[in-house]
C-alpha atoms as a PDB file:
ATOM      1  CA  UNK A   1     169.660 101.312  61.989  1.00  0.00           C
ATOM      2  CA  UNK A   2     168.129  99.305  58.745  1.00  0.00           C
ATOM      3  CA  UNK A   3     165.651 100.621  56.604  1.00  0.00           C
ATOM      4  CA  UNK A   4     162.839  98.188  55.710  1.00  0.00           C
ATOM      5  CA  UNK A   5     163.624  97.338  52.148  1.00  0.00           C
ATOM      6  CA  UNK A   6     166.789  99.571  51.799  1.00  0.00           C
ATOM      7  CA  UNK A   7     168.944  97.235  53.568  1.00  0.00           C
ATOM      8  CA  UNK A   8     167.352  93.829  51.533  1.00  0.00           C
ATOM      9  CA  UNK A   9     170.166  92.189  50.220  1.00  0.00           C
ATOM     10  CA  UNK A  10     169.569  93.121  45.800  1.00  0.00           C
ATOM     11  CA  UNK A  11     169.546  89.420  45.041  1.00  0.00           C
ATOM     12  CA  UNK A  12     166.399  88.993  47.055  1.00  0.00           C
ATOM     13  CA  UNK A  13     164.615  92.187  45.632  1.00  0.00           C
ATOM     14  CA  UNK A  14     165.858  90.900  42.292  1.00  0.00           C
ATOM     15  CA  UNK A  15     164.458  87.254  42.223  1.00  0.00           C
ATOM     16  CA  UNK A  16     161.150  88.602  43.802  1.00  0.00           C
ATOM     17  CA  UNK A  17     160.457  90.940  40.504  1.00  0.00           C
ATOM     18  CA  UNK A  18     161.423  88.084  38.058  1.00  0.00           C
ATOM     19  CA  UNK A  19     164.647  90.925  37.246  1.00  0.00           C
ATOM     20  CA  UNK A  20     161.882  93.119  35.992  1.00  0.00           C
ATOM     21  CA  UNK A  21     162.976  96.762  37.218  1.00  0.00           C
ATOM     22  CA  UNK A  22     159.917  98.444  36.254  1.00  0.00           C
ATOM     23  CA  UNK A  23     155.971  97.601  36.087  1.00  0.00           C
ATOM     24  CA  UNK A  24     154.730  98.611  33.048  1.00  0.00           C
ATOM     25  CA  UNK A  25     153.627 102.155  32.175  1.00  0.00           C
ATOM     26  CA  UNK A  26     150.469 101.346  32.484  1.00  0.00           C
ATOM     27  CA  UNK A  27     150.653 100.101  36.039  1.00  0.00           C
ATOM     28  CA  UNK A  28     147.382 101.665  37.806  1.00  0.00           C
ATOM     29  CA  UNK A  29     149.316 101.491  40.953  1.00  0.00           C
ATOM     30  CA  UNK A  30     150.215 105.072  42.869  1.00  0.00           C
ATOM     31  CA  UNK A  31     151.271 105.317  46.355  1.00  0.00           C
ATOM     32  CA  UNK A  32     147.312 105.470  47.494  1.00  0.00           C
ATOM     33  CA  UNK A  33     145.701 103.399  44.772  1.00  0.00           C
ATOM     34  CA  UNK A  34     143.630 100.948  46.709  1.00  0.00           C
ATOM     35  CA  UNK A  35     144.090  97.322  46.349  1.00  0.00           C
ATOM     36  CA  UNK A  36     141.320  94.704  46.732  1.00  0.00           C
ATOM     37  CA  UNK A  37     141.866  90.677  46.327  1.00  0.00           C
ATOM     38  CA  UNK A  38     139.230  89.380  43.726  1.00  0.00           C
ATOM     39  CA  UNK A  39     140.470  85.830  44.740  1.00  0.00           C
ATOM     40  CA  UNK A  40     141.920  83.590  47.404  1.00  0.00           C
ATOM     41  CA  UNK A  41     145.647  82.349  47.654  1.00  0.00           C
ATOM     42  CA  UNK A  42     146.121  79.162  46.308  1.00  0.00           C
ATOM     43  CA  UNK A  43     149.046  76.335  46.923  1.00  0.00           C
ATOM     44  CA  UNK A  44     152.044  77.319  45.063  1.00  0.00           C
ATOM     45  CA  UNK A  45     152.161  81.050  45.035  1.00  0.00           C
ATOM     46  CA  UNK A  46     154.577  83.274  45.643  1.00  0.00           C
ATOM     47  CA  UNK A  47     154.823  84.228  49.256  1.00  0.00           C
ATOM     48  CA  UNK A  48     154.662  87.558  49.040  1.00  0.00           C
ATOM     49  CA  UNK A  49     151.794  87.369  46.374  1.00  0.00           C
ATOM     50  CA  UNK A  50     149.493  85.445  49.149  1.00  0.00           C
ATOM     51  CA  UNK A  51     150.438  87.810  51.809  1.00  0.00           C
ATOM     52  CA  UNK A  52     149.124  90.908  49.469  1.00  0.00           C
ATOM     53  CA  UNK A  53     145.707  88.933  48.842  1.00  0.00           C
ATOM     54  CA  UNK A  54     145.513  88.286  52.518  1.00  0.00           C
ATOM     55  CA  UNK A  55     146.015  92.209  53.462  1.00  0.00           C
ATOM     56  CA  UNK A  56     143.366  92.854  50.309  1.00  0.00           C
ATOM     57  CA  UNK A  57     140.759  91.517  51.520  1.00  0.00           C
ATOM     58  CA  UNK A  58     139.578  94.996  52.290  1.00  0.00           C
ATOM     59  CA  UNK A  59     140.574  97.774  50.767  1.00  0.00           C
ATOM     60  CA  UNK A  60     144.108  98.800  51.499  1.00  0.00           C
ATOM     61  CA  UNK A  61     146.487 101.256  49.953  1.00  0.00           C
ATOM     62  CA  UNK A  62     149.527 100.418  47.757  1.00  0.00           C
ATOM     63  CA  UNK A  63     151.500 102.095  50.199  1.00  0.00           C
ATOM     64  CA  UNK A  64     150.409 100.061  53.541  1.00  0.00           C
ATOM     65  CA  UNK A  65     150.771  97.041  51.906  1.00  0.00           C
ATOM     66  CA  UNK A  66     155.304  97.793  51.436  1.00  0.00           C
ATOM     67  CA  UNK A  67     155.090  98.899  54.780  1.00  0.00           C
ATOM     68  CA  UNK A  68     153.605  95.569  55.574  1.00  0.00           C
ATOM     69  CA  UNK A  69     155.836  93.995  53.547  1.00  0.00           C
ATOM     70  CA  UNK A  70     158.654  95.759  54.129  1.00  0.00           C
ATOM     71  CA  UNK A  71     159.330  96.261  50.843  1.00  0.00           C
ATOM     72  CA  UNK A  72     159.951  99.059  48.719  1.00  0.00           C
ATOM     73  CA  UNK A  73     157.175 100.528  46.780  1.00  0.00           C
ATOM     74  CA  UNK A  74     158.457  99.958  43.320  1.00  0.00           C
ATOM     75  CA  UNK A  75     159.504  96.338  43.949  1.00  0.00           C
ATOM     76  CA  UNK A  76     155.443  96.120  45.553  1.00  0.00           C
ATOM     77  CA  UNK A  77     154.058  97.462  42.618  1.00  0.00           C
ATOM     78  CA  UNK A  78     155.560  95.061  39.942  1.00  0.00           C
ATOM     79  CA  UNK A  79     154.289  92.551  42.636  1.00  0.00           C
ATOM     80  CA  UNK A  80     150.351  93.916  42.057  1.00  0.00           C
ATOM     81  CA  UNK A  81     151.151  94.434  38.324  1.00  0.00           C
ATOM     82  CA  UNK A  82     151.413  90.316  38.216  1.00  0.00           C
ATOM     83  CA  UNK A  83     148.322  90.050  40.521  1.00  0.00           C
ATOM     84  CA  UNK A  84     146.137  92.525  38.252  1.00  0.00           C
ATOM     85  CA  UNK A  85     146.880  90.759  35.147  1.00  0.00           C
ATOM     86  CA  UNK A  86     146.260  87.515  36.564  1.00  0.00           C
ATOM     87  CA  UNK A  87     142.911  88.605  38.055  1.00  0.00           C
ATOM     88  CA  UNK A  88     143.603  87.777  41.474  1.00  0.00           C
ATOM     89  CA  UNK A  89     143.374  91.794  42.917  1.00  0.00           C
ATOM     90  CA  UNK A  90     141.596  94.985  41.321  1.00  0.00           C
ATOM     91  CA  UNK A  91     142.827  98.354  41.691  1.00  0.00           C
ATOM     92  CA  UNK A  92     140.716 101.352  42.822  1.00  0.00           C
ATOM     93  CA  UNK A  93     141.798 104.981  43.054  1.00  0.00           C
ATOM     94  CA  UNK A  94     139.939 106.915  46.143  1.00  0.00           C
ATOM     95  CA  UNK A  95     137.203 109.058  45.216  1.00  0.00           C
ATOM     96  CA  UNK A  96     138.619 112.979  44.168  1.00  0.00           C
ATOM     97  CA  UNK A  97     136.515 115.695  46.047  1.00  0.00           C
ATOM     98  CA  UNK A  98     134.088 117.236  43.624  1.00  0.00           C
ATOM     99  CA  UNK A  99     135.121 120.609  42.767  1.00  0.00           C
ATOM    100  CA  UNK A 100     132.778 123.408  43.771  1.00  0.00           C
ATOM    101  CA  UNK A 101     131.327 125.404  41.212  1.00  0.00           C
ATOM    102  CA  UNK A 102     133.430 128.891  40.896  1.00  0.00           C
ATOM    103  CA  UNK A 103     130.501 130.774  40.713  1.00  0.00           C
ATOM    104  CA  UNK A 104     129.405 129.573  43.983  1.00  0.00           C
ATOM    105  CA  UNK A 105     133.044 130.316  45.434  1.00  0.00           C
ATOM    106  CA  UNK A 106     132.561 133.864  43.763  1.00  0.00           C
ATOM    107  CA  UNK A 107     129.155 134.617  45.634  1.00  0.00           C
ATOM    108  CA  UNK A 108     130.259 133.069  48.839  1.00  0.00           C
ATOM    109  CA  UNK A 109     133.072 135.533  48.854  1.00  0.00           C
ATOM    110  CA  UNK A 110     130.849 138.174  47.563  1.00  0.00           C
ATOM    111  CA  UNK A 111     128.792 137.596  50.490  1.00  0.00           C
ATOM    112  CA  UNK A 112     131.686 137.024  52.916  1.00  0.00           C
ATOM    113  CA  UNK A 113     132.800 140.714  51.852  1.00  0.00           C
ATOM    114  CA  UNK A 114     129.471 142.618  52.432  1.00  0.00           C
ATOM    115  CA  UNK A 115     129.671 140.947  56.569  1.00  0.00           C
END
């Protein structure tokens, strides 16, 4: 049984990322980061790099789009690295849930404790 991007032969993964190993360390790209195309493909890009602003067109997590690819994350996220920089996608982490107010969680369990 293969695993999507496990089983790529290295020389593929390899001339995808230019050799690069690594995106930066300021790559804004975690496994839920969502991805949105700012542009359309044009003639002459990289495969892969029209497919991603083809899924983008709505918001779609980093993740999702290696599983569509079948690619591994790391080798997707250098791909969006050279997207962001050229413009082409924007990144945009999902909203955190706003943290309640511990006071309130105090008197809520205040008031749970006198039922």
């Amino acid at each position: 049984m293969s695993r999507p991007g496990r089983d790529d032969a290295p020389d593929r993964l390899y001339t995808l990322t230019q050799g690069r190993t690594r995106s930066g360390p300021d790559n804004p790209f975690d496994l839920v980061t969502l991805v949105v195309a700012e542009c359309d493909p044009v003639p002459g890009m990289q495969s892969e790099h029209t497919a991603i602003l083809r899924m983008t067109e709505h918001p779609t997590a980093v993740v999702e789009i290696a599983a569509e690819l079948k690619l591994p994350v790391s080798i997707t996220r250098i791909l969006l690295a050279d997207l962001l920089a050229a413009g082409r996608v924007s990144a945009r982490h999902p909203r955190k849930a706003a943290v309640p107010d511990p006071d309130i969680l105090e008197q809520v369990l205040v008031g749970l404790r006198n039922l």
